[in-house]
N, C-alpha and C. Protein backbone atom coordinates (compact mmCIF):
# COMPACT_ATOMS: atom_id res chain seq x y z
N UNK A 1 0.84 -1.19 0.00
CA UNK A 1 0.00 0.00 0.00
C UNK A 1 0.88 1.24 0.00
N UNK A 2 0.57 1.93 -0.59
CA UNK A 2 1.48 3.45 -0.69
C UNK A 2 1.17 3.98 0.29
N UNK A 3 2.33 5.42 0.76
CA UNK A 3 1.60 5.99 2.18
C UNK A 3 1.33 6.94 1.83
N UNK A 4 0.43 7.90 2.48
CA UNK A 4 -0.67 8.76 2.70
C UNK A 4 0.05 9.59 2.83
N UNK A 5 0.89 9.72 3.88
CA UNK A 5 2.08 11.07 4.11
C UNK A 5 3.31 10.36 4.19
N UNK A 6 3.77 11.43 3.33
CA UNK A 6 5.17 11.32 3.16
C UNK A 6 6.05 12.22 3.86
N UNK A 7 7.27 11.87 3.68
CA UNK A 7 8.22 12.74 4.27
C UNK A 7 8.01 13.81 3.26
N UNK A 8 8.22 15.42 3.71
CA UNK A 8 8.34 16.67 3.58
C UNK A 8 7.53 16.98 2.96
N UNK A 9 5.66 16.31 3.35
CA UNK A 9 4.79 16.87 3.30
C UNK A 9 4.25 18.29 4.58
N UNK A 10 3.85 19.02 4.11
CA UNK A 10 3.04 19.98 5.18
C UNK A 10 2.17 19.71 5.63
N UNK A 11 1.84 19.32 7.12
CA UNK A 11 1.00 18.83 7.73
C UNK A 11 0.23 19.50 9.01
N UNK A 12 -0.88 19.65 9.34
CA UNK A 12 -1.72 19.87 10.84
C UNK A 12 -1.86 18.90 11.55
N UNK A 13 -1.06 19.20 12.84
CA UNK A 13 -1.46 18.37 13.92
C UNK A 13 -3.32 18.49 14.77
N UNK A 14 -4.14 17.44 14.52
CA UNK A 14 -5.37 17.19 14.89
C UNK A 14 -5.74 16.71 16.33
N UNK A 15 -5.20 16.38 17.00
CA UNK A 15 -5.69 16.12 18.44
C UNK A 15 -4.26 16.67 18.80
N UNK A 16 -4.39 16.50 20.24
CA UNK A 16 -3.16 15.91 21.56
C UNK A 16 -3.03 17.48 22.10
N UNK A 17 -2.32 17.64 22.82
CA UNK A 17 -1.58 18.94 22.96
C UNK A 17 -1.00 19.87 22.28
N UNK A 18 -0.59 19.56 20.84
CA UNK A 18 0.52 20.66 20.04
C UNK A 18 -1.45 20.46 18.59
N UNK A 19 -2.54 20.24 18.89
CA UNK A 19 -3.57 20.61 18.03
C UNK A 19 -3.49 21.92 17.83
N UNK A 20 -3.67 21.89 16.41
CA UNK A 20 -3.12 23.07 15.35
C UNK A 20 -2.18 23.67 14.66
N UNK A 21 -1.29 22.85 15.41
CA UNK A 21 -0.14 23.23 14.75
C UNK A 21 0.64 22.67 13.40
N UNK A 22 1.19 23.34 12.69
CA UNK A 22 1.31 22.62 11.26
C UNK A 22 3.09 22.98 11.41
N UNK A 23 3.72 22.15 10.33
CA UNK A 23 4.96 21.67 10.18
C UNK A 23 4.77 20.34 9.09
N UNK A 24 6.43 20.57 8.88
CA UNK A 24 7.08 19.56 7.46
C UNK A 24 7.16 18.11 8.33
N UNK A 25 7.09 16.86 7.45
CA UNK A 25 6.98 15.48 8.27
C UNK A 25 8.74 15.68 8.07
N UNK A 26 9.65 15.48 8.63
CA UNK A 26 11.14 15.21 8.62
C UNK A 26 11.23 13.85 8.74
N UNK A 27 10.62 12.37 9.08
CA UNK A 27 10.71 11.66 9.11
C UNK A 27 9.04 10.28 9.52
N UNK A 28 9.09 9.49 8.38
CA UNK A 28 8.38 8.43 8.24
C UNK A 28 8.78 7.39 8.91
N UNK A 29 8.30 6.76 10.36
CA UNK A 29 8.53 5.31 11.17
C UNK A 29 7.26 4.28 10.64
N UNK A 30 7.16 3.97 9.31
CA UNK A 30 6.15 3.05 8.98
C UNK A 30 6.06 2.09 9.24
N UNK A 31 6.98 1.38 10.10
CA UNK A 31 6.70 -0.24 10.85
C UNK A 31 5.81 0.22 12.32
N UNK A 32 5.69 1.97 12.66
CA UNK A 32 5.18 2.05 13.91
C UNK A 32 4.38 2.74 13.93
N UNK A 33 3.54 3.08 12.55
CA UNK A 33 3.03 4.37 11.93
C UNK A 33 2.65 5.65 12.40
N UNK A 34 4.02 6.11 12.70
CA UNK A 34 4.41 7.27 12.86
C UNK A 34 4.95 8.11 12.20
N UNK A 35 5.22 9.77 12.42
CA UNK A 35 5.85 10.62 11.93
C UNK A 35 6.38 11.61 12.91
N UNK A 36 7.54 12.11 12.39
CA UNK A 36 8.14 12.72 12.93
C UNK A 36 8.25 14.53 12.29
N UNK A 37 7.70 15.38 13.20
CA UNK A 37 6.89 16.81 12.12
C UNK A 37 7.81 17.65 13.38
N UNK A 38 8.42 18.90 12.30
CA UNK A 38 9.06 20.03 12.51
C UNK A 38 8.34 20.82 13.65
N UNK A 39 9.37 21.25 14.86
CA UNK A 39 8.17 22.07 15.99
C UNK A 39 7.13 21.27 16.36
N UNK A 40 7.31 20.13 16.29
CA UNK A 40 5.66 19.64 16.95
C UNK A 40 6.16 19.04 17.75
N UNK A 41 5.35 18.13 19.06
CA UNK A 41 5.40 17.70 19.76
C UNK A 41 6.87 17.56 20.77
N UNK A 42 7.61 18.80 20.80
CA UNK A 42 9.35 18.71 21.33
C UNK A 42 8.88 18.09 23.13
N UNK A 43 10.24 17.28 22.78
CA UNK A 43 10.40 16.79 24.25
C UNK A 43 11.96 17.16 25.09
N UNK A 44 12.20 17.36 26.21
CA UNK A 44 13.62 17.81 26.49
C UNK A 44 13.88 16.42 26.96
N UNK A 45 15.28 16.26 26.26
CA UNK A 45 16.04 14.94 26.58
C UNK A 45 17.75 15.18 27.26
N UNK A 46 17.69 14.61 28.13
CA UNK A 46 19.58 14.68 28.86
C UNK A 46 20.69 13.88 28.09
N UNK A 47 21.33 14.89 27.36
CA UNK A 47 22.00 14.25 26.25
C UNK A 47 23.84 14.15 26.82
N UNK A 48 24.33 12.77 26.86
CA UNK A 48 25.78 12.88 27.74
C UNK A 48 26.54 13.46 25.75
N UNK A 49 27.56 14.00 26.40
CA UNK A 49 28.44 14.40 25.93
C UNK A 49 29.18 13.35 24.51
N UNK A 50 29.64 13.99 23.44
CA UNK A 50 30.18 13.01 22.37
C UNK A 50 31.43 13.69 21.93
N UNK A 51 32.12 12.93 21.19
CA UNK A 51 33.19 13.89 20.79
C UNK A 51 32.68 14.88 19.61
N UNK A 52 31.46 14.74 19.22
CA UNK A 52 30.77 15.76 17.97
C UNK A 52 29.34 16.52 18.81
N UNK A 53 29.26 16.14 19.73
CA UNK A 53 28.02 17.20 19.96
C UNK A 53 27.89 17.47 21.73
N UNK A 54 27.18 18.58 21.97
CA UNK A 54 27.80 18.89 23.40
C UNK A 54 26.82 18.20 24.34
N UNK A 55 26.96 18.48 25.40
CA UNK A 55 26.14 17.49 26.41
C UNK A 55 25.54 18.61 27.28
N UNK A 56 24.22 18.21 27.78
CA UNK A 56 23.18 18.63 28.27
C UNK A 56 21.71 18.16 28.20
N UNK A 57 20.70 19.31 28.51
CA UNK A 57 19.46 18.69 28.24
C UNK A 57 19.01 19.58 26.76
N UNK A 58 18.71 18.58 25.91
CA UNK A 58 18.54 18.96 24.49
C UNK A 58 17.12 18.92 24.30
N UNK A 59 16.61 20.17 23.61
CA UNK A 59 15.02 19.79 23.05
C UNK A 59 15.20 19.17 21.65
N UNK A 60 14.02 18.09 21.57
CA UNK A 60 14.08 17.80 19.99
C UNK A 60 12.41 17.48 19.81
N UNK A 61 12.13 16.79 18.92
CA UNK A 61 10.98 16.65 18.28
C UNK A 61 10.71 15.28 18.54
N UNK A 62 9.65 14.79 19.28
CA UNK A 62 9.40 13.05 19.33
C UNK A 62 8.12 12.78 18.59
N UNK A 63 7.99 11.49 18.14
CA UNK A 63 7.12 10.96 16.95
C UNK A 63 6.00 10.90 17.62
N UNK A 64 4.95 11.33 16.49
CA UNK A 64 3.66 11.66 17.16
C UNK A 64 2.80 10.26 15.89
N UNK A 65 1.43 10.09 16.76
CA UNK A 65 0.66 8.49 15.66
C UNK A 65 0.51 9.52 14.33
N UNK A 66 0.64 8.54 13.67
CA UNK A 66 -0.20 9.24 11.75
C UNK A 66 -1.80 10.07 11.86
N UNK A 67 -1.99 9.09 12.53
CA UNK A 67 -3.48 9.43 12.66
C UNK A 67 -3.78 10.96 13.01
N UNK A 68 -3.22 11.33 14.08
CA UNK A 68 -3.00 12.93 14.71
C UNK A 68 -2.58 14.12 14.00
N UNK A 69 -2.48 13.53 13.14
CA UNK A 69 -2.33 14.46 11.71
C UNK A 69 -2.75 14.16 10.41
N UNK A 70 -3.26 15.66 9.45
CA UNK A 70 -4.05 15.58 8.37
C UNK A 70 -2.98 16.43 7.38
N UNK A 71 -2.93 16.35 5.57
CA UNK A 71 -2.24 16.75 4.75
C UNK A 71 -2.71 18.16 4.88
N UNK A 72 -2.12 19.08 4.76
CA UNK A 72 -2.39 20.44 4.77
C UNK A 72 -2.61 21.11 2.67
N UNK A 73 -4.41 21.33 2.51
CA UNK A 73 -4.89 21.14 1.00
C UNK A 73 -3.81 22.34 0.36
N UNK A 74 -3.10 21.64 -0.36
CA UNK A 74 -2.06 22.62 -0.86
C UNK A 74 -3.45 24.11 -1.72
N UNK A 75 -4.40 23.33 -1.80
CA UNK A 75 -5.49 24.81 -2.50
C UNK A 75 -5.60 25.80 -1.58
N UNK A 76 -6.10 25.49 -0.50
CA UNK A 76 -6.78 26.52 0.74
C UNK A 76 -6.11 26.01 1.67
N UNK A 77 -5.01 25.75 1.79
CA UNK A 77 -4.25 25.60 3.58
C UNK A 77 -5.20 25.15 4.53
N UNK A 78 -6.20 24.21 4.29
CA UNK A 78 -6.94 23.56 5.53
C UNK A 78 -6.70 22.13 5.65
N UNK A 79 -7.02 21.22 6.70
CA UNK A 79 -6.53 19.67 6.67
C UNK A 79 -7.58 19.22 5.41
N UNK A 80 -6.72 18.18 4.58
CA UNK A 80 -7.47 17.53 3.95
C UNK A 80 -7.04 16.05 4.16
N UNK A 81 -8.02 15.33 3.12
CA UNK A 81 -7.96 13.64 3.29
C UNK A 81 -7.25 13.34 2.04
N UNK A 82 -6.47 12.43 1.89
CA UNK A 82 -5.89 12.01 1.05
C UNK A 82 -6.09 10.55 0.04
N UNK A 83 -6.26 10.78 -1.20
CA UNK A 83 -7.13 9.93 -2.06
C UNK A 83 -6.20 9.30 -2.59
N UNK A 84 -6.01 8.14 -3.84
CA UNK A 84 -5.51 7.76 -4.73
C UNK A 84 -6.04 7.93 -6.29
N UNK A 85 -5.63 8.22 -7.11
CA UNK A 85 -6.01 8.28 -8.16
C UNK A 85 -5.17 7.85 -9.65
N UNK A 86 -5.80 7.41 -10.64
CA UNK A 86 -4.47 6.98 -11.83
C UNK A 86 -4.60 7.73 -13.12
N UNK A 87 -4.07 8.73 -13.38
CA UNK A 87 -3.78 9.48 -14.55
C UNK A 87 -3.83 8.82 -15.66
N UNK A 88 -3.86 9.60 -16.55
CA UNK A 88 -4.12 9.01 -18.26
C UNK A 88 -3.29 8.30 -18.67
N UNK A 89 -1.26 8.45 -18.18
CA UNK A 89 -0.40 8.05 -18.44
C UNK A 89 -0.20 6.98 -17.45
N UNK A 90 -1.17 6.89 -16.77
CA UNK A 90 -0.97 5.37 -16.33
C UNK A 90 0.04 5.58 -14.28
N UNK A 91 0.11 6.72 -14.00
CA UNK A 91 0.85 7.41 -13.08
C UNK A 91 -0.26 7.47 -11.89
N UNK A 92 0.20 6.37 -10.38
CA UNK A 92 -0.75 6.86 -9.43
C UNK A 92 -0.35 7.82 -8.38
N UNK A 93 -1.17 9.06 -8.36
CA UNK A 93 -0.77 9.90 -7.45
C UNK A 93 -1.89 9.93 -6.40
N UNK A 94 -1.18 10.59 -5.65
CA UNK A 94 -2.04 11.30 -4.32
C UNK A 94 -3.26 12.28 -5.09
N UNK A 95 -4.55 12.79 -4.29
CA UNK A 95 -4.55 14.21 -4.42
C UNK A 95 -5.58 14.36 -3.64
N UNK A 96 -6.02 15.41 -3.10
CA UNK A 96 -6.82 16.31 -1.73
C UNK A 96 -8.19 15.98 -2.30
N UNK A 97 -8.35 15.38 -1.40
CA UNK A 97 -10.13 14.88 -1.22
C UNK A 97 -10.73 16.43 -0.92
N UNK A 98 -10.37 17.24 -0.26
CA UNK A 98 -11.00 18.58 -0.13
C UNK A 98 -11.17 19.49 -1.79
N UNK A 99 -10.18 19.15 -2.27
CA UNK A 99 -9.94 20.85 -3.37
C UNK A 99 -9.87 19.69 -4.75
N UNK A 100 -9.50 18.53 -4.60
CA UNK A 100 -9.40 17.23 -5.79
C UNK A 100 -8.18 17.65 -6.79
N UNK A 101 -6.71 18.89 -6.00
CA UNK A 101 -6.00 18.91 -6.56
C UNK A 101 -4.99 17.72 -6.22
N UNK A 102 -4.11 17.59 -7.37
CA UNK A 102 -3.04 16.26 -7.33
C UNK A 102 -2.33 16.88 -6.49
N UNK A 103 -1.22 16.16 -5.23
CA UNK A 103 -0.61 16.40 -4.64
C UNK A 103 0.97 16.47 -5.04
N UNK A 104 1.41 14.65 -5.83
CA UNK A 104 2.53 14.97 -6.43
C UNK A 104 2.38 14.30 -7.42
């Protein structure tokens, strides 16, 4: 099955605590179907020391479910649902169940 969101799609977060907030997916965990989205959901972590990066407590971004987020309709910037569809040339793309534009 193809996925729904991809990495460095624009996305709205739909429930939890960070609801409303939109950001790029930076990373797809599809064995745990998760994503990992820019500014969303940061957690502070105690990071020991490396010879490449410094040590302390570091904020970063932790993976939030798929579900908790919707494609942001590249037409009108609101959450949309995401369809499948197969072009004339035989090409299956995505595209916004809201606006029925192709995505990629």
């Amino acid at each position: 099955m193809a996925a729904r969101i991809r990495k460095g799609d624009e996305v709205i977060v739909t429930s939890g605590r960070d609801k409303g907030k939109k950001g790029t997916v930076l990373r797809v965990l599809t064995d745990q179907d998760r994503v990992l989205v820019q500014g969303v959901h940061m957690v502070k972590r105690h990071q020991r020391q490396t010879q490449t990066e410094q040590g302390g407590i570091v904020e970063k971004e932790a993976s939030i479910h798929v579900s908790n987020v919707a494609l942001l309709d590249p037409d009108g910037g609101e959450a949309t649902r995401i369809g499948f569809r197969s072009l004339e040339d035989g090409r299956k793309v995505r595209y916004a169940k809201r606006s029925g534009e192709v995505i990629d």
